[in-house]
C-alpha atoms as a PDB file:
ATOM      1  CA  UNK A   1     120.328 141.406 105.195  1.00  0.00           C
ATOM      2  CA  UNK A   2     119.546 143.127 108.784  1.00  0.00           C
ATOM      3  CA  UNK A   3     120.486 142.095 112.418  1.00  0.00           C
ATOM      4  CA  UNK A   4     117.423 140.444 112.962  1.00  0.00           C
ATOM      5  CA  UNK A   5     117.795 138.008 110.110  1.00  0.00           C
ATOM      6  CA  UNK A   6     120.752 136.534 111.918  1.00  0.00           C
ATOM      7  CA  UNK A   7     119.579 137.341 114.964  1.00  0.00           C
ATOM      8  CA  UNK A   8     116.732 134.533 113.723  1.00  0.00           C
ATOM      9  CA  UNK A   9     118.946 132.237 112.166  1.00  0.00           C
ATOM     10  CA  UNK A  10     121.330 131.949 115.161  1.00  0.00           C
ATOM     11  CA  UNK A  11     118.376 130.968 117.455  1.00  0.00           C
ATOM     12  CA  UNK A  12     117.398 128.092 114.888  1.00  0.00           C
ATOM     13  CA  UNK A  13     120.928 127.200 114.842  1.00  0.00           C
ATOM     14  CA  UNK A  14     121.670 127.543 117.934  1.00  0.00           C
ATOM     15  CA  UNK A  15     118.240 125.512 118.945  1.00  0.00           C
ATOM     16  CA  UNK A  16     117.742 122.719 115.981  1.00  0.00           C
ATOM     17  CA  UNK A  17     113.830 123.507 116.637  1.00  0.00           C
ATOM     18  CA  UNK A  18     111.697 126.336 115.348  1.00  0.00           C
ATOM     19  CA  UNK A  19     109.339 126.588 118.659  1.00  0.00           C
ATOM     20  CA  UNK A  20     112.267 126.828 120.970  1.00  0.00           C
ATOM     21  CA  UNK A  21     113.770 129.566 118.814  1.00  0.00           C
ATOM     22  CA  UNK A  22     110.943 131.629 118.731  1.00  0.00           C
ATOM     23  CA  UNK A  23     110.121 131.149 122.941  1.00  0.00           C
ATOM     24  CA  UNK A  24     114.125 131.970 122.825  1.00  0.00           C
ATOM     25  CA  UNK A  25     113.202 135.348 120.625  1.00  0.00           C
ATOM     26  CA  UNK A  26     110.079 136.348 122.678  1.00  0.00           C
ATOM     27  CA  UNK A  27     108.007 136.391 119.332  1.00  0.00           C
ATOM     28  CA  UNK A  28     105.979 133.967 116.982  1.00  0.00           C
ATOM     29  CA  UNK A  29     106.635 130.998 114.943  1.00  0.00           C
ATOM     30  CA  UNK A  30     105.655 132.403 112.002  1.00  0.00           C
ATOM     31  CA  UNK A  31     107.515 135.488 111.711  1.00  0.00           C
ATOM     32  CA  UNK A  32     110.657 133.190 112.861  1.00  0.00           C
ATOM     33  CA  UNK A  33     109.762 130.902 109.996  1.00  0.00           C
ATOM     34  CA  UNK A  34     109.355 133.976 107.409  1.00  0.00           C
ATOM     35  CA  UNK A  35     112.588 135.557 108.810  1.00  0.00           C
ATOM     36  CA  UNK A  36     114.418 132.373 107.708  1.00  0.00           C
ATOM     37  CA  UNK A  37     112.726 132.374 104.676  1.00  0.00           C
ATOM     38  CA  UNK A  38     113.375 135.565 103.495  1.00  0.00           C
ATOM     39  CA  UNK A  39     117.522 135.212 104.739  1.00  0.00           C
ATOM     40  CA  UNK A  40     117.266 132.017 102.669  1.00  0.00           C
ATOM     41  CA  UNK A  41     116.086 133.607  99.703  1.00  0.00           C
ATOM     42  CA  UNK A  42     118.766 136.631  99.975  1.00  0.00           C
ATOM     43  CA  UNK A  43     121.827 133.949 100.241  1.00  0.00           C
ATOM     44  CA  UNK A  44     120.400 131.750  97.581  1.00  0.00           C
ATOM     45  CA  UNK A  45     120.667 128.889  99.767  1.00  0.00           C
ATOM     46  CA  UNK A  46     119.055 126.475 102.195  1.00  0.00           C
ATOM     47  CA  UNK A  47     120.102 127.148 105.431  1.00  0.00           C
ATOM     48  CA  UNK A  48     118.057 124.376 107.102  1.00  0.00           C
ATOM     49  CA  UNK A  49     116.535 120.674 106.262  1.00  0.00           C
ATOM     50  CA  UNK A  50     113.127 121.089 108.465  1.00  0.00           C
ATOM     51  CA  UNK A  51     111.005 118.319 109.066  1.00  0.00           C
ATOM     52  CA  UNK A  52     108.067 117.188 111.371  1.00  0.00           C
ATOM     53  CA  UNK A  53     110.486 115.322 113.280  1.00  0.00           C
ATOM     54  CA  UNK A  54     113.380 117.393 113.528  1.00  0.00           C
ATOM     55  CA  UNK A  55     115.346 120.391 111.913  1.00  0.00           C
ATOM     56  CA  UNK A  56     118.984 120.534 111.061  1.00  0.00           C
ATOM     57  CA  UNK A  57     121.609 122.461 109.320  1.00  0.00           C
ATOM     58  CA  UNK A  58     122.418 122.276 105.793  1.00  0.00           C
ATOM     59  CA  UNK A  59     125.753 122.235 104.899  1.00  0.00           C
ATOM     60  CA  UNK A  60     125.395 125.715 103.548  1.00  0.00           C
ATOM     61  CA  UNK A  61     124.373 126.196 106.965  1.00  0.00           C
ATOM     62  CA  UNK A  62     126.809 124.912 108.674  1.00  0.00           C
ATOM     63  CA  UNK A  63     129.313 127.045 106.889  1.00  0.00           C
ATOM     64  CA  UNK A  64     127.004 129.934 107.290  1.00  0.00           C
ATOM     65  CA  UNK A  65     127.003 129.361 111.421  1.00  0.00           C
ATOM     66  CA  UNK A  66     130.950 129.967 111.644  1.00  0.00           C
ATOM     67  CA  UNK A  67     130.818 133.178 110.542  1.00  0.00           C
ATOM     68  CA  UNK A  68     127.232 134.865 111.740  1.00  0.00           C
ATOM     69  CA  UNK A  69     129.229 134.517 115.717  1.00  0.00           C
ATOM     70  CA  UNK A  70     131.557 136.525 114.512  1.00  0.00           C
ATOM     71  CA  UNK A  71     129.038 139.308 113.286  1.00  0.00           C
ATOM     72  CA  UNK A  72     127.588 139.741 116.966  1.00  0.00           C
ATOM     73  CA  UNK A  73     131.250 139.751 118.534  1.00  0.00           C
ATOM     74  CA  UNK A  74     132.634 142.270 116.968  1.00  0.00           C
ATOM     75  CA  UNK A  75     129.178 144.364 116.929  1.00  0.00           C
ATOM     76  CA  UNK A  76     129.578 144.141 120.671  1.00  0.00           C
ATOM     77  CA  UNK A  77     133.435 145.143 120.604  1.00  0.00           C
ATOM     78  CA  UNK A  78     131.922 148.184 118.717  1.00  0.00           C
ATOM     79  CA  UNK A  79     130.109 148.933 121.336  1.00  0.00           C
ATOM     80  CA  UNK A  80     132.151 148.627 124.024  1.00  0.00           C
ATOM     81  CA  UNK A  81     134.977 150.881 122.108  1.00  0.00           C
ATOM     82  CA  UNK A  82     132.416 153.897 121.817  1.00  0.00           C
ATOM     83  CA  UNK A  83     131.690 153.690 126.238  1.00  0.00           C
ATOM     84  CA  UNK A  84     135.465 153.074 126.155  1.00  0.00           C
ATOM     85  CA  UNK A  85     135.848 156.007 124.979  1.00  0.00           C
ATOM     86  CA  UNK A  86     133.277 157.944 126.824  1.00  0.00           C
ATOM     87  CA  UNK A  87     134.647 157.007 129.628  1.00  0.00           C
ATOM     88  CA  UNK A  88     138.183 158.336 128.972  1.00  0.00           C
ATOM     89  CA  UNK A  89     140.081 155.658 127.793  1.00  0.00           C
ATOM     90  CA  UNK A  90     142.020 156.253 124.410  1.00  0.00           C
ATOM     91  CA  UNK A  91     141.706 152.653 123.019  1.00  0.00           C
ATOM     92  CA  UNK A  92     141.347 149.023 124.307  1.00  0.00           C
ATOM     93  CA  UNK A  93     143.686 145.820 124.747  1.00  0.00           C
ATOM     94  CA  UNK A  94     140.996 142.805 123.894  1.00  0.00           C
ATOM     95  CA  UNK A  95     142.900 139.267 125.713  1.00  0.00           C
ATOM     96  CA  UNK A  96     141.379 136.109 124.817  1.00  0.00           C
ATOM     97  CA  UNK A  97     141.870 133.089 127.425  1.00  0.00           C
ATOM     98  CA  UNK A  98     141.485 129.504 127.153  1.00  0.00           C
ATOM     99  CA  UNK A  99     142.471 126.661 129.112  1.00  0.00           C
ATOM    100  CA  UNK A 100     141.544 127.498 132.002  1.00  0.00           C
ATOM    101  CA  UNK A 101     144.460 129.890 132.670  1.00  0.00           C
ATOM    102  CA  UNK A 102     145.078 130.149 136.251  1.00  0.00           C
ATOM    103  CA  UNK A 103     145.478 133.766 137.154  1.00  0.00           C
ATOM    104  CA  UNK A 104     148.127 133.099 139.252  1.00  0.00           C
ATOM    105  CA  UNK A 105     150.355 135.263 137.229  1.00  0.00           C
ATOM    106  CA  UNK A 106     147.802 136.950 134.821  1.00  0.00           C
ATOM    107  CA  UNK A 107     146.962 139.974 137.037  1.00  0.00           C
ATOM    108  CA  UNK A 108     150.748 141.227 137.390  1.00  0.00           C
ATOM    109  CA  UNK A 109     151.123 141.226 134.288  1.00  0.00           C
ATOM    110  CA  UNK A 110     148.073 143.036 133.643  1.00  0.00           C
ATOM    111  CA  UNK A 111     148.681 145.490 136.299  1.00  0.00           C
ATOM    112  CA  UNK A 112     152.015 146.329 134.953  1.00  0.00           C
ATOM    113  CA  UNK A 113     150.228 147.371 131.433  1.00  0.00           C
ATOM    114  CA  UNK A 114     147.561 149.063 133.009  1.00  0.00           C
ATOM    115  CA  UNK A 115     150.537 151.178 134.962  1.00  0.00           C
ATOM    116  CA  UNK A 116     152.415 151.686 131.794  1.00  0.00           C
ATOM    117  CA  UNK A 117     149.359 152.610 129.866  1.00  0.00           C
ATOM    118  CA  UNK A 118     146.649 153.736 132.175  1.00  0.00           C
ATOM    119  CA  UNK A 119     144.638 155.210 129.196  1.00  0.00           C
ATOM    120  CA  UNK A 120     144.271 151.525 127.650  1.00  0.00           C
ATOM    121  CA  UNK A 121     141.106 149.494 129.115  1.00  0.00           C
ATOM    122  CA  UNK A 122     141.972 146.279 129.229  1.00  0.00           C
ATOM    123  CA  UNK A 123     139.117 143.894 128.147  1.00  0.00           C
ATOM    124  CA  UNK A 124     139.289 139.871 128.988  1.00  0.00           C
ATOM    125  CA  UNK A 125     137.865 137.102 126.481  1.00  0.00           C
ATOM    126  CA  UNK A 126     137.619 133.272 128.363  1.00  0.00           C
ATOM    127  CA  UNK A 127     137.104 131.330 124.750  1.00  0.00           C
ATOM    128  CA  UNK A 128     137.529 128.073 123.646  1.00  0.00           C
ATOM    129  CA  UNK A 129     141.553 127.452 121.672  1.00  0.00           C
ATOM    130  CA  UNK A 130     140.203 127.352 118.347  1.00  0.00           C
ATOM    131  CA  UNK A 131     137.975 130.111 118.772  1.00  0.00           C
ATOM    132  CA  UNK A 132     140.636 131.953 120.305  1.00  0.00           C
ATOM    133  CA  UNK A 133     143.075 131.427 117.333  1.00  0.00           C
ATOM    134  CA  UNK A 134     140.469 132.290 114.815  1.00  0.00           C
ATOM    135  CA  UNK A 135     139.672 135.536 116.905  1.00  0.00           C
ATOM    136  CA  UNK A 136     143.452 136.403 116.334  1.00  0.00           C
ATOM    137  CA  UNK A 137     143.406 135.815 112.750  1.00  0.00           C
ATOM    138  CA  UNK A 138     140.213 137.665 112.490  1.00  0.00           C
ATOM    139  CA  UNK A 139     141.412 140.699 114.453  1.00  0.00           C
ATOM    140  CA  UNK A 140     138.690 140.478 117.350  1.00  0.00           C
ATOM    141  CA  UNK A 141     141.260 139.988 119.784  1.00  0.00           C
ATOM    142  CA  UNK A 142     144.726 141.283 120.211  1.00  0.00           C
ATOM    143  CA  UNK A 143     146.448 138.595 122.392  1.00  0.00           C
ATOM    144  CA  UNK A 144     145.755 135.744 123.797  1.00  0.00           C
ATOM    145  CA  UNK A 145     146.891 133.026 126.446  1.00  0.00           C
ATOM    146  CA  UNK A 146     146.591 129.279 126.670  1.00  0.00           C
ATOM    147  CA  UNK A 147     148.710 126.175 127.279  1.00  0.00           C
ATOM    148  CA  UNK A 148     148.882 125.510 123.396  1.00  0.00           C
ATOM    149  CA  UNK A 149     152.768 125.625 122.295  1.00  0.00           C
ATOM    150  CA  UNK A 150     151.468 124.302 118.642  1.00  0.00           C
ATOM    151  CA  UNK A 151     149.352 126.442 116.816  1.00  0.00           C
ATOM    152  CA  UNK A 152     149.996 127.197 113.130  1.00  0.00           C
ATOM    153  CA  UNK A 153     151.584 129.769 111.063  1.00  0.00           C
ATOM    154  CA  UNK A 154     149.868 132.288 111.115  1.00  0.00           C
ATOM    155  CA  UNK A 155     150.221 133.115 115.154  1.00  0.00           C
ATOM    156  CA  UNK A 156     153.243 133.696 116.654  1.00  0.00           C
ATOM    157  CA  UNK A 157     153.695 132.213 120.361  1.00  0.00           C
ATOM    158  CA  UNK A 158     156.140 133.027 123.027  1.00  0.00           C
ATOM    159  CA  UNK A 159     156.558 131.736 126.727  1.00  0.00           C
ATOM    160  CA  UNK A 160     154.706 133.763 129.194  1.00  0.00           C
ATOM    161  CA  UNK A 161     155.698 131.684 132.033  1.00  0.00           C
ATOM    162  CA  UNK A 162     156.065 128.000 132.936  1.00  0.00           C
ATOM    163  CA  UNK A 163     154.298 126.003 135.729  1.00  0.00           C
ATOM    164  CA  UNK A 164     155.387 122.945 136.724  1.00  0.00           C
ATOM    165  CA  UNK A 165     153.186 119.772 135.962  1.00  0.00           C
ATOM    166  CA  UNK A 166     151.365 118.541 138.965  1.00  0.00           C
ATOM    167  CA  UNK A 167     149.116 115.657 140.411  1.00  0.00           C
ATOM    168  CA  UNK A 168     146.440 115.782 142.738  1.00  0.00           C
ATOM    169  CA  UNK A 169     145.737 112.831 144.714  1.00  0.00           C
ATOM    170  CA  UNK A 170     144.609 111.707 147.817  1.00  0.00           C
ATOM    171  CA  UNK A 171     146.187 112.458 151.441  1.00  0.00           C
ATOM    172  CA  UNK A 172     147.179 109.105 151.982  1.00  0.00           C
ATOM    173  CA  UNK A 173     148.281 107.536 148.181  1.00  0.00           C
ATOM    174  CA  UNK A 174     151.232 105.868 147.665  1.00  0.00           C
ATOM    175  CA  UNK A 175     152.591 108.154 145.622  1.00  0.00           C
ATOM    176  CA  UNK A 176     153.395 110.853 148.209  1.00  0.00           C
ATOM    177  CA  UNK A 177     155.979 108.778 149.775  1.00  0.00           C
ATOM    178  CA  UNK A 178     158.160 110.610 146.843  1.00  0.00           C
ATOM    179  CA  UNK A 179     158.876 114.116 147.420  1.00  0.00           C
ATOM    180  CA  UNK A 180     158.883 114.676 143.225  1.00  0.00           C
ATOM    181  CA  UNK A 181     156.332 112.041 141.760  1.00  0.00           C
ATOM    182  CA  UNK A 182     158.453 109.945 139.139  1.00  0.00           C
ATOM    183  CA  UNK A 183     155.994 110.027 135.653  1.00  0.00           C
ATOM    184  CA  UNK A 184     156.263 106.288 135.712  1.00  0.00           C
ATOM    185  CA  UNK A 185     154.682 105.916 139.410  1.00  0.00           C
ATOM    186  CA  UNK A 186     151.887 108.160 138.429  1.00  0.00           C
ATOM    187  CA  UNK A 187     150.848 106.223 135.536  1.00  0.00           C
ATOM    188  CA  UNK A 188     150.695 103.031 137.805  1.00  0.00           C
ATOM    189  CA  UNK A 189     147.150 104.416 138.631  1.00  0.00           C
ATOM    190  CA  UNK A 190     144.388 105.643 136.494  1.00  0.00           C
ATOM    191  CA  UNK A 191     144.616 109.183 135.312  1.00  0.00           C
ATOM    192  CA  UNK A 192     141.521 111.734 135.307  1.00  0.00           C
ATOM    193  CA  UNK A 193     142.307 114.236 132.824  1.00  0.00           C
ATOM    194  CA  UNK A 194     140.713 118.266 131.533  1.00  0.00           C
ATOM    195  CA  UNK A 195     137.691 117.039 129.083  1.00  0.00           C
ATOM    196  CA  UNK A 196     140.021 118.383 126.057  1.00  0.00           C
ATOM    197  CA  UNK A 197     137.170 119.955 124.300  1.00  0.00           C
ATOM    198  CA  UNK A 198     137.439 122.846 127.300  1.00  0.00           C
ATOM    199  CA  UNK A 199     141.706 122.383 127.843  1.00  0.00           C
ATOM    200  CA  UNK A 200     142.536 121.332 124.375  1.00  0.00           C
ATOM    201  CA  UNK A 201     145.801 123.291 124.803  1.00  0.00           C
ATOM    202  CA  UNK A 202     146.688 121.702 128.228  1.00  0.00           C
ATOM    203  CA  UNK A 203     145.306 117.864 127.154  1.00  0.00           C
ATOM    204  CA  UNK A 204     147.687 118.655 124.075  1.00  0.00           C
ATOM    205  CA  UNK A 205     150.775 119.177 126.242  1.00  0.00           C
ATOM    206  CA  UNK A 206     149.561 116.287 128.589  1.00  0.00           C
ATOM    207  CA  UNK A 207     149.059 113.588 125.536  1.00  0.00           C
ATOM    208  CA  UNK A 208     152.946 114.723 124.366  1.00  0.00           C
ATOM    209  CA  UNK A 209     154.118 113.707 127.477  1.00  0.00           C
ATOM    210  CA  UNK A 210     152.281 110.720 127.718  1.00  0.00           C
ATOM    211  CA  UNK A 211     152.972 109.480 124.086  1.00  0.00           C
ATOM    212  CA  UNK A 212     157.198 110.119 125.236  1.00  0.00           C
ATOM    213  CA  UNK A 213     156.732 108.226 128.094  1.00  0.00           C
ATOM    214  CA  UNK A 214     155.012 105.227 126.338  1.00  0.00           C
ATOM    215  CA  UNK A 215     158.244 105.215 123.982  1.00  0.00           C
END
């Protein structure tokens, strides 16, 4: 199995159409379709359920897909470790972010490690949660930060820091006439919320409070 083999079948994937892939790859249909072919033949397995209408992913595929990512990631990180360490720097600190973390507080703290260890380049990851926490358990990253207080066994999580919650609304609602904003008098008017699929951490935290206030 080389690179370009999953280079192939990531462009399918990532497409659902063969033609797209290949304008995607800068080469032909036909190698693209042999490529897949001969990957195919190598796992054993149909990787794809191609017809003249449409192309999907087998479930072989599927499960195929959430590891091949993974491949290029930490091909890259290999990368980036060897000009690392051509430029000087004695290892690397890889943080993965989700949630939109506001870097409010973010660069102190990485200022402070790059003052205690100035020989450590510090390299930044904005992921989604889950690919975050499977980064972790995979090794590609070393830390990570996001709003999630509830995320397994097999990660440890500690406070960073706390924000308080707020609301945004407009310069004249009736809500500012209260200098703190009871929960109760916000929910008197619809809400408009992270899309959770980007925030899942944060819309976690959010639907807790929400669910203890319905109580």
């Amino acid at each position: 199995m080389e690179l370009r083999h999953l280079r192939c079948f990531l462009a399918v994937a990532e497409e659902l159409h063969f033609a797209r892939a290949a304008e995607k790859l800068h080469i032909e249909q036909s190698p693209l379709s042999r490529t897949v072919k001969e990957l195919e033949e190598e796992l054993g397995a149909q990787l794809f359920i191609r017809t003249s209408r449409s192309t999907r992913l087998t479930l072989a595929g599927r499960l195929f897909l959430t590891h091949v990512p993974r491949v290029f990631t930490a091909l890259e990180q290999a990368r980036e470790s060897v000009k690392s360490a051509a430029n000087g720097f004695h290892g690397q600190l890889r943080i993965a972010l989700s949630d939109g973390i506001t870097p409010s507080r973010l660069p102190a703290l990485l200022a402070r490690c790059r003052e205690e260890d100035p020989e450590i380049e510090i390299r930044l990851f904005e992921v989604p949660l889950a690919q975050q926490l499977k980064g972790l358990n995979d090794d590609l990253y070393d830390a990570g930060f996001s709003m999630a207080d509830e995320v397994g066994d097999d990660t440890i999580v500690e406070r960073a820091w706390e924000d308080e919650l707020m609301v945004a609304v407009p310069a004249r609602h009736p809500a500012l006439a209260y200098k703190r904003i009871p929960l109760e008098e916000v929910l008197r008017y619809p809400l408009v919320l992270g899309d959770p699929a980007v925030w899942e951490g944060h819309a976690r935290q959010i639907d807790r409070i929400l669910r203890k206030q319905e109580k």
